[in-house]
C-alpha atoms as a PDB file:
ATOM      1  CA  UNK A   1     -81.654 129.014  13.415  1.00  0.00           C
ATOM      2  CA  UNK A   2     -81.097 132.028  15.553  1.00  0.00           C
ATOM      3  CA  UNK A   3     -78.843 132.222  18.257  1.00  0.00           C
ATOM      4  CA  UNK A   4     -77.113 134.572  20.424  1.00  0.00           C
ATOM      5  CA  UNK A   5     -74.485 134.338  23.158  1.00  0.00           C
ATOM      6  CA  UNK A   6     -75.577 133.599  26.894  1.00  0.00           C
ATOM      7  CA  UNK A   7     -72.815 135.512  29.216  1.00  0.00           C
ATOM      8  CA  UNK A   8     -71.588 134.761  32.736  1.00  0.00           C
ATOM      9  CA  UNK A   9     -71.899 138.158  34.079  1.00  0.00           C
ATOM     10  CA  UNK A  10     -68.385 137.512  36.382  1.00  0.00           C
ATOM     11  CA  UNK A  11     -66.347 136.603  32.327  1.00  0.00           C
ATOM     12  CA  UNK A  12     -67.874 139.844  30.417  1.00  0.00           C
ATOM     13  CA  UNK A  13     -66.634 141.844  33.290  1.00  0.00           C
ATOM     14  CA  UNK A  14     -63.893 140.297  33.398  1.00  0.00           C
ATOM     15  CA  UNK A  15     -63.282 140.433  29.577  1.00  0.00           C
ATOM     16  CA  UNK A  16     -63.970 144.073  29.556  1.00  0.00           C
ATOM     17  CA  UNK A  17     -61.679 145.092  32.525  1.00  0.00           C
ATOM     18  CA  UNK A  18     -59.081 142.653  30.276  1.00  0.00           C
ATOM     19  CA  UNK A  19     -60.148 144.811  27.154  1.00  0.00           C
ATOM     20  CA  UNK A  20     -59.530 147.876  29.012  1.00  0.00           C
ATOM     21  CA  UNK A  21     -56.279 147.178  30.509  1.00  0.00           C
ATOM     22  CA  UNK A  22     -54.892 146.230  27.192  1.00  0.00           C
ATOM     23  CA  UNK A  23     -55.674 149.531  25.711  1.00  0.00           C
ATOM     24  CA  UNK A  24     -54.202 151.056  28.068  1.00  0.00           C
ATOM     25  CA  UNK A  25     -50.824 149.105  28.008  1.00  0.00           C
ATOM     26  CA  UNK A  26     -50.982 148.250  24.392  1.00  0.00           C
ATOM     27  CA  UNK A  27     -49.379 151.852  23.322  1.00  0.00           C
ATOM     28  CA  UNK A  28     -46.685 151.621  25.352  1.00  0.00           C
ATOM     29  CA  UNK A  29     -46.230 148.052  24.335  1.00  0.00           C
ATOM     30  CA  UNK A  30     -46.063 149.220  20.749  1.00  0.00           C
ATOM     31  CA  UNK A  31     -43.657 152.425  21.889  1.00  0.00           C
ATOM     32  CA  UNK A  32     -41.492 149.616  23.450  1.00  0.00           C
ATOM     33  CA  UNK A  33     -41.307 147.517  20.113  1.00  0.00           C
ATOM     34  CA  UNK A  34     -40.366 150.598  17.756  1.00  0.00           C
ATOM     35  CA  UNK A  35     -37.674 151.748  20.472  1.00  0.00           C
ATOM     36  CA  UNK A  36     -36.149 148.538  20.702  1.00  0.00           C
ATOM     37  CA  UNK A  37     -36.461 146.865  17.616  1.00  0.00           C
ATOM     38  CA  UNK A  38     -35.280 149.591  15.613  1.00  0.00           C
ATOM     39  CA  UNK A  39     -31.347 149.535  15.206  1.00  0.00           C
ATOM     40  CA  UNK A  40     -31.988 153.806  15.472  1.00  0.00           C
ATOM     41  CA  UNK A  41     -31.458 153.356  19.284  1.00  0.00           C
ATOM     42  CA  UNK A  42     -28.030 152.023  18.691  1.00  0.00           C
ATOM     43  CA  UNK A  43     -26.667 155.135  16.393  1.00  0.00           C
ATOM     44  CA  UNK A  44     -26.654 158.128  18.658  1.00  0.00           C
ATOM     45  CA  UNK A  45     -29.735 158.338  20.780  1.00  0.00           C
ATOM     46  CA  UNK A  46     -29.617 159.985  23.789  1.00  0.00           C
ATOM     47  CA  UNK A  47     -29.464 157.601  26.476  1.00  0.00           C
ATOM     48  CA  UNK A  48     -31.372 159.968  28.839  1.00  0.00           C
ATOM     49  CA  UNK A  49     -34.083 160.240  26.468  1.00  0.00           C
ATOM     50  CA  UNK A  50     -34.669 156.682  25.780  1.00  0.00           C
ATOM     51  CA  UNK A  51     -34.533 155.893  29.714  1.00  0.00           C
ATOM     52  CA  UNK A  52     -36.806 158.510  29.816  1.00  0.00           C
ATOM     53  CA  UNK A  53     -39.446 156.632  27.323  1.00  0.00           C
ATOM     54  CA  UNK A  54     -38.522 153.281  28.649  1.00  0.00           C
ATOM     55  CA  UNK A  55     -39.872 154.295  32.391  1.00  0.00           C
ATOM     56  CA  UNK A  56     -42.913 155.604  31.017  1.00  0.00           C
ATOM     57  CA  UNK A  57     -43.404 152.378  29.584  1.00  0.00           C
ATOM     58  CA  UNK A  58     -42.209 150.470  32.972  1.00  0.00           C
ATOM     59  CA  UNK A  59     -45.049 152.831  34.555  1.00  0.00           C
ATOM     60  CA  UNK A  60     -47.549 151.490  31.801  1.00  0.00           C
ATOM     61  CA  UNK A  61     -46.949 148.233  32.622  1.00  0.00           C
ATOM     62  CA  UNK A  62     -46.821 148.643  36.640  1.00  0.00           C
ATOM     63  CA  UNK A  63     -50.379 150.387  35.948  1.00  0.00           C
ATOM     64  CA  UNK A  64     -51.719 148.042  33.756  1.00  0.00           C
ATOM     65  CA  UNK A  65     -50.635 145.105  36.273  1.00  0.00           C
ATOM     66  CA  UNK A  66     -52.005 147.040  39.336  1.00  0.00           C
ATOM     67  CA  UNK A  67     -55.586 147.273  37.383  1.00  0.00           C
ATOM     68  CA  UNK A  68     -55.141 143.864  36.326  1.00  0.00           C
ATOM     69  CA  UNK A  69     -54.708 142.541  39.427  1.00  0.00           C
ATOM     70  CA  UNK A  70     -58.158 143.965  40.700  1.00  0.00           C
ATOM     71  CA  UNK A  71     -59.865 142.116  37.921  1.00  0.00           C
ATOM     72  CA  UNK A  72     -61.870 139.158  39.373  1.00  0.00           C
ATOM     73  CA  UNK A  73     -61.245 136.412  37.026  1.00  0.00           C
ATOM     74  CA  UNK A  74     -64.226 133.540  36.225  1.00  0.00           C
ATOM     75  CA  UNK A  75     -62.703 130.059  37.866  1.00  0.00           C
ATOM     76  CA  UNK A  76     -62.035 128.949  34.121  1.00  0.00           C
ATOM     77  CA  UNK A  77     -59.629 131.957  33.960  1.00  0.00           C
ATOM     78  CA  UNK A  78     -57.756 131.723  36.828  1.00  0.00           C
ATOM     79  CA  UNK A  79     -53.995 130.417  35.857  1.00  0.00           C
ATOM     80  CA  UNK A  80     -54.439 132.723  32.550  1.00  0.00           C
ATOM     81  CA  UNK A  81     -55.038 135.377  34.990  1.00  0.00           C
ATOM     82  CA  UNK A  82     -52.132 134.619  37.143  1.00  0.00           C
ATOM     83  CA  UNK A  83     -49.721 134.299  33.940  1.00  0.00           C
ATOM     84  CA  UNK A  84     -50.943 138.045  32.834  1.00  0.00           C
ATOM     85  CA  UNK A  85     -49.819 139.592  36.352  1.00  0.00           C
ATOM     86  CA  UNK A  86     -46.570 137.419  36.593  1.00  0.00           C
ATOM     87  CA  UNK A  87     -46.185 138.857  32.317  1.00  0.00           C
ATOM     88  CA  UNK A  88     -46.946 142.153  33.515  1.00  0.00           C
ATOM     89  CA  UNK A  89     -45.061 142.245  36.853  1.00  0.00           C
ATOM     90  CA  UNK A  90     -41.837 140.473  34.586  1.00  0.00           C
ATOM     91  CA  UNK A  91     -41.898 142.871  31.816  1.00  0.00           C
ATOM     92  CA  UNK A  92     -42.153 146.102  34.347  1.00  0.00           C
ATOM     93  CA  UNK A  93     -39.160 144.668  36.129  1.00  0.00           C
ATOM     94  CA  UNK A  94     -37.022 143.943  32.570  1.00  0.00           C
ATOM     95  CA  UNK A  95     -38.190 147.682  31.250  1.00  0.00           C
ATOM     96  CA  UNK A  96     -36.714 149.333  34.174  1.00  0.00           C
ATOM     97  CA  UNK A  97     -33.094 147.314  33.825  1.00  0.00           C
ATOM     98  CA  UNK A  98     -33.145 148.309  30.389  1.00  0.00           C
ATOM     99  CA  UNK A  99     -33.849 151.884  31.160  1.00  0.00           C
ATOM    100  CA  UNK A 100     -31.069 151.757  34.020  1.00  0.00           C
ATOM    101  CA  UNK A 101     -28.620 150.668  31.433  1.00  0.00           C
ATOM    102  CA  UNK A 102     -29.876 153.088  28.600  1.00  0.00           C
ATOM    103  CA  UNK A 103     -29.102 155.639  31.263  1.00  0.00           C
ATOM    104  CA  UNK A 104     -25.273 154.255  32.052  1.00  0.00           C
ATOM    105  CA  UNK A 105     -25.013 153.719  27.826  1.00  0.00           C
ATOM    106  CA  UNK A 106     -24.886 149.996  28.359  1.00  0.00           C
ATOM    107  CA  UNK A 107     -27.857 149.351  26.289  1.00  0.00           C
ATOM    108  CA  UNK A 108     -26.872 146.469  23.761  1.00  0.00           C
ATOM    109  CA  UNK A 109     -28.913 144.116  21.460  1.00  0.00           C
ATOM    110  CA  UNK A 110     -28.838 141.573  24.201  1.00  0.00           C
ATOM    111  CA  UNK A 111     -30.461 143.263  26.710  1.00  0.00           C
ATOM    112  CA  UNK A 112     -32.721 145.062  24.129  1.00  0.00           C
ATOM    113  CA  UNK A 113     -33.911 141.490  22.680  1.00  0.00           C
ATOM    114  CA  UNK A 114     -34.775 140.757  26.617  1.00  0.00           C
ATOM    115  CA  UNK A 115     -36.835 143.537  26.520  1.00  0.00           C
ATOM    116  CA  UNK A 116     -38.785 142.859  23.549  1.00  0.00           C
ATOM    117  CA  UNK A 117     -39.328 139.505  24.897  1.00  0.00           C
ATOM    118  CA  UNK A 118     -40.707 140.704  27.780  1.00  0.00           C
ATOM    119  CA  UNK A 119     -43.203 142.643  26.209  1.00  0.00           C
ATOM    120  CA  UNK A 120     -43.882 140.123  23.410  1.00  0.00           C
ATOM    121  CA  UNK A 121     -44.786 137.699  26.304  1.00  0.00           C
ATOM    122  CA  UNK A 122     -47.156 140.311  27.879  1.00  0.00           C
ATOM    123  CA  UNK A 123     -49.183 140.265  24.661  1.00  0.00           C
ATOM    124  CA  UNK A 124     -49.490 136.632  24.646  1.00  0.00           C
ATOM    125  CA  UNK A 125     -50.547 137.041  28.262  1.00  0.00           C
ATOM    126  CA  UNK A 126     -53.505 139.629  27.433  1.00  0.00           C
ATOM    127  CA  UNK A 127     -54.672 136.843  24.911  1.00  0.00           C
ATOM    128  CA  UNK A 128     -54.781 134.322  27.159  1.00  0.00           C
ATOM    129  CA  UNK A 129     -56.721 136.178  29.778  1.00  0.00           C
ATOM    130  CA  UNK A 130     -58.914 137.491  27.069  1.00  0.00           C
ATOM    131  CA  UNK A 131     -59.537 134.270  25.044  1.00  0.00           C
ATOM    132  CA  UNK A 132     -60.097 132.181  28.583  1.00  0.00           C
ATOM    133  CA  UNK A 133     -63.028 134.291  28.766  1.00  0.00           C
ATOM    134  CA  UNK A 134     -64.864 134.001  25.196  1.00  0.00           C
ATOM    135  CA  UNK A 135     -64.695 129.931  25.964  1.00  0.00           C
ATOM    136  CA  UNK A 136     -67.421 130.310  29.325  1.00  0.00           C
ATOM    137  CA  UNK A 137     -69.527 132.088  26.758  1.00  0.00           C
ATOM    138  CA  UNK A 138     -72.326 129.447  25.882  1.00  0.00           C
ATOM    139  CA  UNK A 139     -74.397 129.717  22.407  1.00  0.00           C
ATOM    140  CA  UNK A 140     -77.833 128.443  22.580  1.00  0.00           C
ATOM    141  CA  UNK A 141     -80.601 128.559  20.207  1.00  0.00           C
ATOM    142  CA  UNK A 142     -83.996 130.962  20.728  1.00  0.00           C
ATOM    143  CA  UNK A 143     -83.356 131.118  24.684  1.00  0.00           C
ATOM    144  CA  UNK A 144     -83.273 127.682  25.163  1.00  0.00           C
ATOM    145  CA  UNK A 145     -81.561 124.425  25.878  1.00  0.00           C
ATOM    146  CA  UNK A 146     -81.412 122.381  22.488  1.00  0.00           C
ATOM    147  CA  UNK A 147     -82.261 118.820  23.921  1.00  0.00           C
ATOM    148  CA  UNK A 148     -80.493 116.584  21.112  1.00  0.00           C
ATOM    149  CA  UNK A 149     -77.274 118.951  21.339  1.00  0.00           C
ATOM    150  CA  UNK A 150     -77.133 118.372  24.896  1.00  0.00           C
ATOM    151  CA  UNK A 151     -77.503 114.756  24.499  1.00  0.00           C
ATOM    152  CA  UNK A 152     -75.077 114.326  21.606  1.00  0.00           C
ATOM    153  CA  UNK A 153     -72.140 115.787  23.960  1.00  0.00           C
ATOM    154  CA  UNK A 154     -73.061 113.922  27.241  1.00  0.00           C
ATOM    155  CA  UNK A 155     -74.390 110.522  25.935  1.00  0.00           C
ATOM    156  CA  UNK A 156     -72.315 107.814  27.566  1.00  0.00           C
ATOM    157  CA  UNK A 157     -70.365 105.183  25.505  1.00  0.00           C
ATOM    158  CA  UNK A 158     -71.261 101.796  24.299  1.00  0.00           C
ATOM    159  CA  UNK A 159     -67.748 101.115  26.365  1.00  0.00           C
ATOM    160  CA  UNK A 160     -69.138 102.109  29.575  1.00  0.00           C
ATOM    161  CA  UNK A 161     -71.039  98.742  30.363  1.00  0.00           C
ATOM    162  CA  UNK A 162     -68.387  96.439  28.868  1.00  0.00           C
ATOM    163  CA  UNK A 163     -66.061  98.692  31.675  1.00  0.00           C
ATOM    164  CA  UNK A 164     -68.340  97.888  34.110  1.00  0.00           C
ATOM    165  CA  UNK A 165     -68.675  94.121  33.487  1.00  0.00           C
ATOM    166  CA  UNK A 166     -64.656  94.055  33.458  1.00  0.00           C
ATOM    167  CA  UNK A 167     -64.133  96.017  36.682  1.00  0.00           C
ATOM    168  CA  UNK A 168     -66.758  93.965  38.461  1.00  0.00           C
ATOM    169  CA  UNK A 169     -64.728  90.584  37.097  1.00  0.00           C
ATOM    170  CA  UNK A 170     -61.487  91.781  38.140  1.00  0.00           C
ATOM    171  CA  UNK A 171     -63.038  92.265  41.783  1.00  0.00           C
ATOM    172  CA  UNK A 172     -64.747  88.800  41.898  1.00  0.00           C
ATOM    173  CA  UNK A 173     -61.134  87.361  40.517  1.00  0.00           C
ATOM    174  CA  UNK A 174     -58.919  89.173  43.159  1.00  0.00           C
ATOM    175  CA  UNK A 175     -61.036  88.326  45.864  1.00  0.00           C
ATOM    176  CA  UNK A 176     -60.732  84.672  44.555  1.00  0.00           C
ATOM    177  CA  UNK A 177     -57.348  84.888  44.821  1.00  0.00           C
ATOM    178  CA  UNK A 178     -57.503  86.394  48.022  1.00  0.00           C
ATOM    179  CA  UNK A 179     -59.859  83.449  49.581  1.00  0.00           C
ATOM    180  CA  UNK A 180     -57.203  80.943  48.157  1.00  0.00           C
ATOM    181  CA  UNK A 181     -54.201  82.443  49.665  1.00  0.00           C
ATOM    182  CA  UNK A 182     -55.728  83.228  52.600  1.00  0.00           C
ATOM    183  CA  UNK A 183     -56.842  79.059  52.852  1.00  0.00           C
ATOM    184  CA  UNK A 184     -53.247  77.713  51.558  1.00  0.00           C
ATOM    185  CA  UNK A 185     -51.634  79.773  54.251  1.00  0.00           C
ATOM    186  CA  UNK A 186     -53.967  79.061  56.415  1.00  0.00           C
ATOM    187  CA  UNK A 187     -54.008  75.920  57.039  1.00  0.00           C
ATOM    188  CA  UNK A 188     -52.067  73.752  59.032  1.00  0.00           C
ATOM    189  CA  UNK A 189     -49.512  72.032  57.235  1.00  0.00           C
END
């Protein structure tokens, strides 16, 4: 059986403007990573230098949020969406502390491990966003709607009646005991 992928024009754009964005971030994100998570950093690097390359990164990830946030997200997409800006927006913010104190030669593991958190979490942000979008993608079979696939998945349950039987019994019983009350207090005593 053939099949192919239906898209929602609004989720490929969307996944594309997602693709795009990462590519452009994703370099600094991996300049980032090698700067911080090598102990290099530590043993005589210049401290104007590394501010230098940890601004250019901050800039990255202020450009890659300000792109982002033009990006019109399907409704199934929205909260990832919102978690890549806030990711983006965070991990800007944390890059230029650390640069700031790369510049004053305050730069310690600490504050390095914040910033490789911050762009760890920016990365788990882009997947979000991006795999948010592959689940509005539908697959059907040779342009059409296979009829026993779409009843297997909405078919009600064999429950549903015995449900509906209860409910209605649990009505007729409070309204029973509603009558009754209503008579024993009621009447005059």
């Amino acid at each position: 059986m053939k099949q192919h992928v239906a898209h929602d024009q609004v989720a490929v754009r969307y996944a594309d403007g997602v693709d795009y964005v990462w590519t452009t971030w994703e370099p600094a994100l991996r300049r980032c990573e090698r700067m911080l998570g090598a102990s290099s950093w530590r043993a005589g690097v210049d401290g104007e230098e590394l501010a230098l390359q940890l601004r250019r990164s901050q800039y990255r990830a202020h450009s890659a949020a300000e792109f982002a946030a033009g990006l019109v997200p399907p409704p199934s997409a929205g909260d990832a969406h919102g978690y890549l800006l806030g990711a983006l927006a965070s991990c800007r913010d944390a890059l230029g502390v650390l640069a700031i104190r790369a510049e004053m030669d305050e730069l310690d593991d600490e504050v390095a491990e914040i910033g490789l958190h911050a762009v760890d979490v920016t990365r788990d942000a882009f997947r979000g966003a991006r795999s948010t979008t592959a689940l509005v993608h539908a697959w059907i079979a040779e342009d059409q709607v296979d009829p026993e696939w779409l009843h297997a998945h909405s078919a009600p349950s064999r429950l549903w009646p015995f449900l509906l039987w209860m409910l209605i019994a649990t009505c007729a019983a409070l309204f029973v005991v509603l009558v009754v009350q209503v008579l024993v207090l009621g009447a005059p005593g």
